[in-house]
Protein backbone atom coordinates (compact mmCIF):
# COMPACT_ATOMS: atom_id res chain seq x y z
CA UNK A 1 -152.71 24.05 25.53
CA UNK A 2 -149.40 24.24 27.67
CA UNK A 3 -146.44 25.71 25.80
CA UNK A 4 -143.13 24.03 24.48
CA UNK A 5 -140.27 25.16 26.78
CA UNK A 6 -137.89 27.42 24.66
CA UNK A 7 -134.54 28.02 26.30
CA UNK A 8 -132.13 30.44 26.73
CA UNK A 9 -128.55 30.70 27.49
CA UNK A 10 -126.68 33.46 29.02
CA UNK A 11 -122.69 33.20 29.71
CA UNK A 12 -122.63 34.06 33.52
CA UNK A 13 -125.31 34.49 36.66
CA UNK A 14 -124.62 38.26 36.63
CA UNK A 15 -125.75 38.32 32.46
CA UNK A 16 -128.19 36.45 33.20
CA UNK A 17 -129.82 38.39 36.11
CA UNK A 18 -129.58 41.61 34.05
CA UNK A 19 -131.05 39.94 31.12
CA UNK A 20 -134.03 38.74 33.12
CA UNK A 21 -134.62 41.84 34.72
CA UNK A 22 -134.57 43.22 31.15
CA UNK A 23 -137.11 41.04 29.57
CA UNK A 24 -139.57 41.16 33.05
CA UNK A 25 -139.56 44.77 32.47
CA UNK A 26 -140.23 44.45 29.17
CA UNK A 27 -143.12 42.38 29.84
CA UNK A 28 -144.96 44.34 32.60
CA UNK A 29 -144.14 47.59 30.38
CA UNK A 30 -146.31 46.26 27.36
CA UNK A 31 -148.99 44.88 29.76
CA UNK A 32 -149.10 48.50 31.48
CA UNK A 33 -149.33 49.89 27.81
CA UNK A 34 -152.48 47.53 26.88
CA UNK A 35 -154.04 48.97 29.78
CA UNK A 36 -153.69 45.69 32.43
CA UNK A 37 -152.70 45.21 35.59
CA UNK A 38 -149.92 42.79 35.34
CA UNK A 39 -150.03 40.08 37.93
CA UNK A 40 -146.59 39.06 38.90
CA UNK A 41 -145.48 35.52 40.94
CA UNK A 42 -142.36 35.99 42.69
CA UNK A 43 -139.73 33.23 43.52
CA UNK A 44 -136.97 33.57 46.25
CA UNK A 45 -133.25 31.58 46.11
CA UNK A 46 -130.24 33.21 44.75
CA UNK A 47 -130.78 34.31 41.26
CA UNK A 48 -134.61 34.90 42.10
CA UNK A 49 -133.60 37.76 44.44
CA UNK A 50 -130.43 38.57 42.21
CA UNK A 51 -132.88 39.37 39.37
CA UNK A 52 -135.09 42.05 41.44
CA UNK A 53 -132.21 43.93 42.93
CA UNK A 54 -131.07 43.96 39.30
CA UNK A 55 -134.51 45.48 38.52
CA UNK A 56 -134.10 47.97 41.33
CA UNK A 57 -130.40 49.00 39.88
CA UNK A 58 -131.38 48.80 36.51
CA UNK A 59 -131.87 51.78 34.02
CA UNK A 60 -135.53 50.81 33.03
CA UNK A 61 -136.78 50.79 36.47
CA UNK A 62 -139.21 53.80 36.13
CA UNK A 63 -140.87 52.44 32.96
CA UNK A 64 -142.75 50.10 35.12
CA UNK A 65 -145.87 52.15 37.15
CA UNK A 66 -145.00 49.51 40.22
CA UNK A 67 -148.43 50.80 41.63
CA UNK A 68 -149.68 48.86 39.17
CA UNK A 69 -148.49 45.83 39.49
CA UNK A 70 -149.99 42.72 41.58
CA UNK A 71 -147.52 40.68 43.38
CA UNK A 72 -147.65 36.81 44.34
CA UNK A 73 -145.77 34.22 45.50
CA UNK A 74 -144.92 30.92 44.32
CA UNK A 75 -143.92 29.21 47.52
CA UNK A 76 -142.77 30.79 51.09
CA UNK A 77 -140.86 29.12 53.81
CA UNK A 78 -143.05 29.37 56.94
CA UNK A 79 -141.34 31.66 59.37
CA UNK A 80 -142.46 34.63 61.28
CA UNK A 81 -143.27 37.75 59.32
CA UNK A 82 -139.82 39.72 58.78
CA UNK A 83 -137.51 36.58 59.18
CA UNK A 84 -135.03 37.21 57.09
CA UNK A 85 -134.99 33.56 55.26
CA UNK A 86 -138.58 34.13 53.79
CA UNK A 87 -138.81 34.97 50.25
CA UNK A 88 -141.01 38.17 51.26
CA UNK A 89 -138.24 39.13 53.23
CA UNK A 90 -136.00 39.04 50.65
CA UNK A 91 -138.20 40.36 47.72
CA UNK A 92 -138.63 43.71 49.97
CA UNK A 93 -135.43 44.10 50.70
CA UNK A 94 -134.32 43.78 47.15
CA UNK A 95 -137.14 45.82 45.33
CA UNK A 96 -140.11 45.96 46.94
CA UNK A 97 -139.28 48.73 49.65
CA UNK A 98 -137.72 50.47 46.79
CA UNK A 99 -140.66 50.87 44.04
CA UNK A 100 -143.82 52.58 44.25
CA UNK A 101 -145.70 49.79 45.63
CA UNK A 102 -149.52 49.63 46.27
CA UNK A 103 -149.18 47.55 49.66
CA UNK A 104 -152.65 46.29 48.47
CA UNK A 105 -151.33 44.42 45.35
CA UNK A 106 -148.59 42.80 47.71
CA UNK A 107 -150.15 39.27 48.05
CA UNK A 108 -147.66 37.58 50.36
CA UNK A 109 -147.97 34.29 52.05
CA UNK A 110 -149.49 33.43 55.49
CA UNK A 111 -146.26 33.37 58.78
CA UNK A 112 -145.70 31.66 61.21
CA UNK A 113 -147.29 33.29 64.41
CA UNK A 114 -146.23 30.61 66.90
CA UNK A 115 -148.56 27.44 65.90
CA UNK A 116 -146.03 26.07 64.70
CA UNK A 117 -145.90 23.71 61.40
CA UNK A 118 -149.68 22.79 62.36
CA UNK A 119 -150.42 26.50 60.96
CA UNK A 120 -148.62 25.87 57.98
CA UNK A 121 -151.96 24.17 56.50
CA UNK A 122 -154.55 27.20 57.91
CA UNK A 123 -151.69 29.21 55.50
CA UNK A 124 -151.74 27.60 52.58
CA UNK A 125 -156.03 27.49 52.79
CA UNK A 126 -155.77 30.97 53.39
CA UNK A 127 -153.86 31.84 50.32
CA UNK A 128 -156.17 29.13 47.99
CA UNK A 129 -158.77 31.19 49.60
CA UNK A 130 -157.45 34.62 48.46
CA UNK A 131 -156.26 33.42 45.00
CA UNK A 132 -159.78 32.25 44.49
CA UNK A 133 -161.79 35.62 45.34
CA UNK A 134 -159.39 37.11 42.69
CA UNK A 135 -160.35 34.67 39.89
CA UNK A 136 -162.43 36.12 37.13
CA UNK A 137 -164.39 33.46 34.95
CA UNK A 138 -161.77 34.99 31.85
CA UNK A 139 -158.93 33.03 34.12
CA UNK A 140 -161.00 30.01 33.80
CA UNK A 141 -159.90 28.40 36.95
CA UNK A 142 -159.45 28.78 41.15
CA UNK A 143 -157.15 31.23 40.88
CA UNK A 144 -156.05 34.64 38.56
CA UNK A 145 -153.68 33.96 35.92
CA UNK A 146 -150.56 35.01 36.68
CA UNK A 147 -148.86 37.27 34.15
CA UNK A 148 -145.70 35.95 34.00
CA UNK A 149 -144.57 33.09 37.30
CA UNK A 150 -140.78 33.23 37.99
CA UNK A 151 -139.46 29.94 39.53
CA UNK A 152 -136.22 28.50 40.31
CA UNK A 153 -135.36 24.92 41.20
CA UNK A 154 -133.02 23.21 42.98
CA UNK A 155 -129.93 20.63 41.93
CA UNK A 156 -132.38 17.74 42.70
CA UNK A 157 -134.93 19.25 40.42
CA UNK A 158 -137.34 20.63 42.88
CA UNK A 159 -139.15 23.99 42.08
CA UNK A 160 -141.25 26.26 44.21
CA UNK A 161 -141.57 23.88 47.26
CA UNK A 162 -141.80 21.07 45.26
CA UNK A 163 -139.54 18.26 46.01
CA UNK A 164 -139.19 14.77 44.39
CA UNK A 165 -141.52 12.53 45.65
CA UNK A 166 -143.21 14.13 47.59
CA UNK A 167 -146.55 14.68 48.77
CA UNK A 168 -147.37 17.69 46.94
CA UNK A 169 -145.87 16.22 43.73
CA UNK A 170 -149.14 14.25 43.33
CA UNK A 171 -151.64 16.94 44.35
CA UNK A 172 -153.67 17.72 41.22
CA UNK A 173 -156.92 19.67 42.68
CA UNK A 174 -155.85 22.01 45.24
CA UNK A 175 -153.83 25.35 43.92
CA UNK A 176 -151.95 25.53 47.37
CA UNK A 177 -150.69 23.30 50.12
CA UNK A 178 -148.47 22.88 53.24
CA UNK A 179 -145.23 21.38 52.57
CA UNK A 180 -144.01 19.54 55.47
CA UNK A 181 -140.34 17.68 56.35
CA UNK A 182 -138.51 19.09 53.27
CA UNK A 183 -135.32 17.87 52.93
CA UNK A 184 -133.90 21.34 53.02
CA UNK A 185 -134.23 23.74 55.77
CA UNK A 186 -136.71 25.53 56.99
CA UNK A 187 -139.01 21.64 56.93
CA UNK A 188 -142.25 23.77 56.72
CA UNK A 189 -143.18 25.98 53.60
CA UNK A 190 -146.21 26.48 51.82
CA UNK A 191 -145.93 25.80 47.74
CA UNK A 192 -148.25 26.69 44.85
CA UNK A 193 -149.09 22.68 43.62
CA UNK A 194 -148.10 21.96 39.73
CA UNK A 195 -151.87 22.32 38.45
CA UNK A 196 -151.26 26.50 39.76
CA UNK A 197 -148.01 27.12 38.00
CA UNK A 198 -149.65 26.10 35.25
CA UNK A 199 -152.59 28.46 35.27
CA UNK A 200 -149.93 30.89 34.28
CA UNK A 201 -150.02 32.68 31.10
CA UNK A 202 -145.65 32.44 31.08
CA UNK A 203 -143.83 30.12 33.20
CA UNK A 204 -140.03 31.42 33.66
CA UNK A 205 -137.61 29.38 35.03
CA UNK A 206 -134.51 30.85 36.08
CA UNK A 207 -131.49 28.52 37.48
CA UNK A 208 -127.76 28.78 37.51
CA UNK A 209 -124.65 26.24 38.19
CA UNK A 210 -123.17 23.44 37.30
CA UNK A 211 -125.15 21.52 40.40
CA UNK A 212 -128.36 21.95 39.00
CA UNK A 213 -127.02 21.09 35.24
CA UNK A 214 -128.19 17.19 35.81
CA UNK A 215 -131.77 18.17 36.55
CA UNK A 216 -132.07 20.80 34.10
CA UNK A 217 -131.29 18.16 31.24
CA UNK A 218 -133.35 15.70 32.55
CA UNK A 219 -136.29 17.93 32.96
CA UNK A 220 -135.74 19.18 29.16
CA UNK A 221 -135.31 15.54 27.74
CA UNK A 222 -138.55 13.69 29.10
CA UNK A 223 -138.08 12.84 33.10
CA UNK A 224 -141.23 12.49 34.65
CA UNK A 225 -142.55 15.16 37.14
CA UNK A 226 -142.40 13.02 39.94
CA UNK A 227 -138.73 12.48 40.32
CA UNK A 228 -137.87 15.83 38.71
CA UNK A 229 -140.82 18.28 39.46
CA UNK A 230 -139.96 21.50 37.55
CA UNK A 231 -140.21 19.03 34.24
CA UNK A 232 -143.93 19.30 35.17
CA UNK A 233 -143.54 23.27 34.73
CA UNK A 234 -144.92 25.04 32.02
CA UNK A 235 -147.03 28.29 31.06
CA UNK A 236 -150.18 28.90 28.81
CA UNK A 237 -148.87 30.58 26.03
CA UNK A 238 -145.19 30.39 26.89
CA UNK A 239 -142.33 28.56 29.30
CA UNK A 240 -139.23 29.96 29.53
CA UNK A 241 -135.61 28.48 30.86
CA UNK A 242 -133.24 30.93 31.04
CA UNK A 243 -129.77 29.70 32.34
CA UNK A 244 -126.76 30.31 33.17
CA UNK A 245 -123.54 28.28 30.68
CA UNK A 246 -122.66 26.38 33.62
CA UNK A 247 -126.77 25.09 34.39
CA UNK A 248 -126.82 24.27 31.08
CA UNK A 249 -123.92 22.00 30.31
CA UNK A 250 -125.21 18.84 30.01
CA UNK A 251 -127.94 19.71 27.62
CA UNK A 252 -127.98 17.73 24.78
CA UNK A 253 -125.98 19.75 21.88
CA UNK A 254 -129.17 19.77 19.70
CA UNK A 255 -131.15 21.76 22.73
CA UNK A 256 -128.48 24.53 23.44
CA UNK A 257 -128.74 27.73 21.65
CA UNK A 258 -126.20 30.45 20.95
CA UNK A 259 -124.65 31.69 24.38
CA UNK A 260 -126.16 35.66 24.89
């Protein structure tokens, strides 16, 4: 059964990427200690990449055996390999070039290598196909179950590449899919669908700013997942929203809990 959303409040974006970087380590530590593998989903945007460069900086860094981690992605924008604007990009640059990786455990999104938006669909059946020669029949689905998934979402509620509306809001068999004419640039990405993020054993969703504070209370008070797709976010066992004071200021009083 999918998990109640439990929320958390911290009193600036730089708290709040230290505190995230905090818990995730935290989390992979006591996986590492029960003698797992963690398998970690990655999300790109501000405060996504904020939080591993926090993770790079921070004291507890070495606790983690980053060998021994496995590392997905919840959406990518489909560029060439190296452009800058991906979220691989960006997740190297910020920890992954840093840590002990195992390039093997890095499972990063198909590129564009000059087909085009047309190649964005061979990309996201590539990385179904991978996801699903990693499933075990303990992850009881087409994909492994992701340790802990962060996401972030945008001020009109989208998450991953997920937008309102849209095609891939409705999807409800395949795990991935190409994400064409988004309404932010780059058009093409390639998104893990709503039925994948919740395969996840914890669901994390990380925002900041007053812009997104509309859709964050609407997605926490009942909107439907089609006009608001992260409300259609949650984990296995747990989902976590961990905010920023200013994404959380139009949260009903009764929701907010004690600013950390």
């Amino acid at each position: 059964m999918a998990s109640e959303p439990d929320i958390v409040v911290h009193r600036s974006p730089d708290v709040l990427a230290a505190a995230v970087a905090a818990r995730l380590v935290t989390r992979l530590v006591d996986l590492q200690s029960a003698g797992r593998v963690p398998r970690l989903g990655l999300t790109g945007g501000g405060i996504g990449i904020a939080l591993l460069e926090q993770l790079r900086t921070g004291p507890a860094r070495d606790a983690v055996d980053w060998s021994q981690v496995e590392f997905f992605w919840g959406d990518e924008r489909f560029l060439p390999r190296g452009h800058a604007d991906r979220n691989e990009t960006q997740a190297r640059e910020a920890l992954l070039d840093h840590v002990a990786v195992d390039p093997a455990k890095i499972f990063a999104m198909g590129a564009d290598t000059g087909t085009g938006p047309a190649g964005a669909e061979d990309a996201a059946q590539a990385y179904a196909d991978m996801l699903a020669s990693r499933a075990a029949p303990e992850d009881h689905g087409p994909m492994p179950t992701l340790d802990v998934l962060l996401l972030g979402m945008g001020p009109e509620g989208h998450t991953a590449s997920i937008f309102p509306h849209s095609p891939a809001v409705y999807e409800t068999e395949r795990t991935v899919v190409a994400v064409h004419n988004c309404p932010k640039p780059p058009p093409t990405r390639v998104s893990l669908t709503l039925p994948a993020i919740r395969s996840a054993d914890q669901v994390w969703v990380v925002t900041t700013g007053e812009p997104k504070a509309a859709a964050v209370a609407m997605a926490l008070t009942g909107a439907g997942e089609v006009a608001i797709p992260v409300a259609g976010v949650r984990g296995r066992s747990r989902t976590r929203w961990l905010l920023d004071r200013a994404a959380a200021s139009k949260l009903p009083r009764d929701l907010v809990p004690p600013i950390a």
